[in-house]
C-alpha atoms as a PDB file:
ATOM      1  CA  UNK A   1      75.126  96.852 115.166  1.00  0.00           C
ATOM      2  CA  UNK A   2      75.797 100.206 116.354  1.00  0.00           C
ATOM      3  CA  UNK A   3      78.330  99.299 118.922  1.00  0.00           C
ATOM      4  CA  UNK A   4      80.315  97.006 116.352  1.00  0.00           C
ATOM      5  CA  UNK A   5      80.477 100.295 114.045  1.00  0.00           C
ATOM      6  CA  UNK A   6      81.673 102.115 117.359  1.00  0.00           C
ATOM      7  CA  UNK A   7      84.571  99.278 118.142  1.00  0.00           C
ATOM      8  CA  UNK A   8      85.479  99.187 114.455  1.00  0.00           C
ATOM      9  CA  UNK A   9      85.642 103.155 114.233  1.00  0.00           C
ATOM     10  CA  UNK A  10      87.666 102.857 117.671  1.00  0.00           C
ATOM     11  CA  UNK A  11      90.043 100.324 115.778  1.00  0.00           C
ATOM     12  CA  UNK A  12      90.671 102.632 113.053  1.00  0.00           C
ATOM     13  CA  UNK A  13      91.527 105.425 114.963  1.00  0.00           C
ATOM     14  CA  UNK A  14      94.058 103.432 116.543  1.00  0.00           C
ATOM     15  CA  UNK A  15      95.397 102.302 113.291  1.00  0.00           C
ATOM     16  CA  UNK A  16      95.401 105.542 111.403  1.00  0.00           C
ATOM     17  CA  UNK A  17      96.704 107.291 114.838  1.00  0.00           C
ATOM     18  CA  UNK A  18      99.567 104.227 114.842  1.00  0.00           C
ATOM     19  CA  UNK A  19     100.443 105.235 111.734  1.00  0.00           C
ATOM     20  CA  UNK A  20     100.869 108.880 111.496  1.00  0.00           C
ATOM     21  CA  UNK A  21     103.026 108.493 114.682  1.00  0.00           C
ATOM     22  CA  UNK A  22     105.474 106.291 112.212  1.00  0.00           C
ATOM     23  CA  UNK A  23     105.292 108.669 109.781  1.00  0.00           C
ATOM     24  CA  UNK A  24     105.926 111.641 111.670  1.00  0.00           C
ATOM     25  CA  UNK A  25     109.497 109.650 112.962  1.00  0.00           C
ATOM     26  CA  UNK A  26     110.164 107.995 110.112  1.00  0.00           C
ATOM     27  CA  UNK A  27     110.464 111.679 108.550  1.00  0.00           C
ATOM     28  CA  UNK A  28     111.651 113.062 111.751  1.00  0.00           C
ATOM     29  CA  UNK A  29     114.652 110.412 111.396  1.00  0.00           C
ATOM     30  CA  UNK A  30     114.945 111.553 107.519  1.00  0.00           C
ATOM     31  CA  UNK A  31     114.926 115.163 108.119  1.00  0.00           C
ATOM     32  CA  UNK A  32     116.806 115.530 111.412  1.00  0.00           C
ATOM     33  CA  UNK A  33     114.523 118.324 114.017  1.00  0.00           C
ATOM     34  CA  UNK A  34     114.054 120.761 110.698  1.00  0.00           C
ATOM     35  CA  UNK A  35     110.977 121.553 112.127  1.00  0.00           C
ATOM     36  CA  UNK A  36     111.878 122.454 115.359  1.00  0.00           C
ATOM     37  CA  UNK A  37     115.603 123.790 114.430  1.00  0.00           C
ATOM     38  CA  UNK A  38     115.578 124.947 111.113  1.00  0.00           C
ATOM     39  CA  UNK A  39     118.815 125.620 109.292  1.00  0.00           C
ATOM     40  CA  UNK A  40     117.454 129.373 108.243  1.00  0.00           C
ATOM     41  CA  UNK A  41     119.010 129.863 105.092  1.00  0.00           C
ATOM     42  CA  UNK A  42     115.664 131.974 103.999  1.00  0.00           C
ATOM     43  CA  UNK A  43     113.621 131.931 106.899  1.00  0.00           C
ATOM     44  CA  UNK A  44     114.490 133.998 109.102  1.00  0.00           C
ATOM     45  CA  UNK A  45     111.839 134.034 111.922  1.00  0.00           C
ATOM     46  CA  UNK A  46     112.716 132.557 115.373  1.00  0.00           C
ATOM     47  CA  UNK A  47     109.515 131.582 116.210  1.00  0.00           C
ATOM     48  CA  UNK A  48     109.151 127.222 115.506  1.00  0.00           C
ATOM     49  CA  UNK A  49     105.667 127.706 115.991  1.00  0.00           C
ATOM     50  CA  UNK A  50     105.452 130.426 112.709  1.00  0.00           C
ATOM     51  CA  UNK A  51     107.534 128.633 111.095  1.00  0.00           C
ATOM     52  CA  UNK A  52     105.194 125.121 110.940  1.00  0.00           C
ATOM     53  CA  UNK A  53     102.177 127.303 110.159  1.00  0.00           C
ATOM     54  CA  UNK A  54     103.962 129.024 107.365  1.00  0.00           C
ATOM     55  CA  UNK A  55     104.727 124.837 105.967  1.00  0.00           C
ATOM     56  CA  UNK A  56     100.869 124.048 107.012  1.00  0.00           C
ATOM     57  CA  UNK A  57     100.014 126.835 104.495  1.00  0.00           C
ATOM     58  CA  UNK A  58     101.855 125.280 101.853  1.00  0.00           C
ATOM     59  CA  UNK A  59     100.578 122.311 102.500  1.00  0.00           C
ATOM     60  CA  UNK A  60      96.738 123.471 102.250  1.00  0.00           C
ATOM     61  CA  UNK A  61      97.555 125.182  99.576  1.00  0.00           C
ATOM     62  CA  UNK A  62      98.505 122.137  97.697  1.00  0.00           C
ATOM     63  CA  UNK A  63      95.301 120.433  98.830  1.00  0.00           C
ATOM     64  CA  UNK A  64      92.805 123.032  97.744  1.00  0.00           C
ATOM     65  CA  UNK A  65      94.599 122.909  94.067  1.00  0.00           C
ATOM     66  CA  UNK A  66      94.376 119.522  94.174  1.00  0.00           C
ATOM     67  CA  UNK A  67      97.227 118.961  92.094  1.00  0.00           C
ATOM     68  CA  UNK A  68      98.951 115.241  93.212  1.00  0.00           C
ATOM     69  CA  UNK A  69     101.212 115.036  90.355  1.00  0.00           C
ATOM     70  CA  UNK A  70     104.048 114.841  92.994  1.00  0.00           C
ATOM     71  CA  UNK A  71     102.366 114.073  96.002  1.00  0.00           C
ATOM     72  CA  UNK A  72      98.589 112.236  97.119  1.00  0.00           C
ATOM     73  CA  UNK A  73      95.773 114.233  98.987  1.00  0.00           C
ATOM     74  CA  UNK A  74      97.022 111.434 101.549  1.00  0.00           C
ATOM     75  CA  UNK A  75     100.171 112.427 101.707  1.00  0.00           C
ATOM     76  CA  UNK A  76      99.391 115.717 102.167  1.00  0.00           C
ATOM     77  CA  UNK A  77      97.042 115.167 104.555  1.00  0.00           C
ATOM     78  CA  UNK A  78      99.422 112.619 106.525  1.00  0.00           C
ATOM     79  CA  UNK A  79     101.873 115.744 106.140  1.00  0.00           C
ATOM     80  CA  UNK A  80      99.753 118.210 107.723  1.00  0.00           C
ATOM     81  CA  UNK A  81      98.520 116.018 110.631  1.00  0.00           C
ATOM     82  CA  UNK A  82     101.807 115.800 111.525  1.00  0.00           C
ATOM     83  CA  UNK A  83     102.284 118.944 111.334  1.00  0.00           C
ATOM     84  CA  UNK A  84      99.553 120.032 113.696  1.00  0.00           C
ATOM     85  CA  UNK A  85     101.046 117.645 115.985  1.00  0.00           C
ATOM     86  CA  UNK A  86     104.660 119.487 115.860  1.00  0.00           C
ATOM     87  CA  UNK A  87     102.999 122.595 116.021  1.00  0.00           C
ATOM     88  CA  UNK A  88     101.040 121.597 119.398  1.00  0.00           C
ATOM     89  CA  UNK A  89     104.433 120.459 120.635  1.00  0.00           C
ATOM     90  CA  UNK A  90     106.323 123.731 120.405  1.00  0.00           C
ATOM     91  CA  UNK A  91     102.702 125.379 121.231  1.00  0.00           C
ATOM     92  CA  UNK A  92     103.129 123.880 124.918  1.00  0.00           C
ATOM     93  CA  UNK A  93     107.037 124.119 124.597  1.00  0.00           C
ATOM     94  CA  UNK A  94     106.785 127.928 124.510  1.00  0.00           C
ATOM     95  CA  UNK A  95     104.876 127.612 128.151  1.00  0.00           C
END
């Protein structure tokens, strides 16, 4: 039993993994490299990598009031994950 939990887990992580990658393009394609080359109208910082921990703040911050009257805790959550991905790819960008 245990090892059909394992394969199943293994299957979902797959699937969930398959489908933040979508999202993250999908947006990506929507949004043009915002994250990566920001327009700066406000923002002024340089840095990509304080820049998507700056959005990741907003983003928690929205969780943690739990208020989804314009968005899900899954789309939040979908929007942070891929931000911790674009984060980890200017992170090794920067080396």
């Amino acid at each position: 039993m245990k090892e059909k939990e394992e394969m199943n887990m293994r299957k979902e992580i797959k699937k969930t993994s398959n489908e933040l990658r979508d999202f993250i393009l999908a947006k990506n394609d929507q949004y043009g490299n915002s994250v990566g080359q920001p327009i700066r109208v406000f923002a002024q910082s340089h840095s990509s990598e304080e820049l998507i921990r700056v959005r990741m703040d907003d983003k928690l911050s929205r969780l943690a009031r739990g208020n989804d009257s314009m968005e899900s805790d899954e789309d939040v959550i979908m929007d942070l994950a891929g931000y911790c991905i674009l984060l980890l790819i200017a992170m090794r960008e920067q080396l």
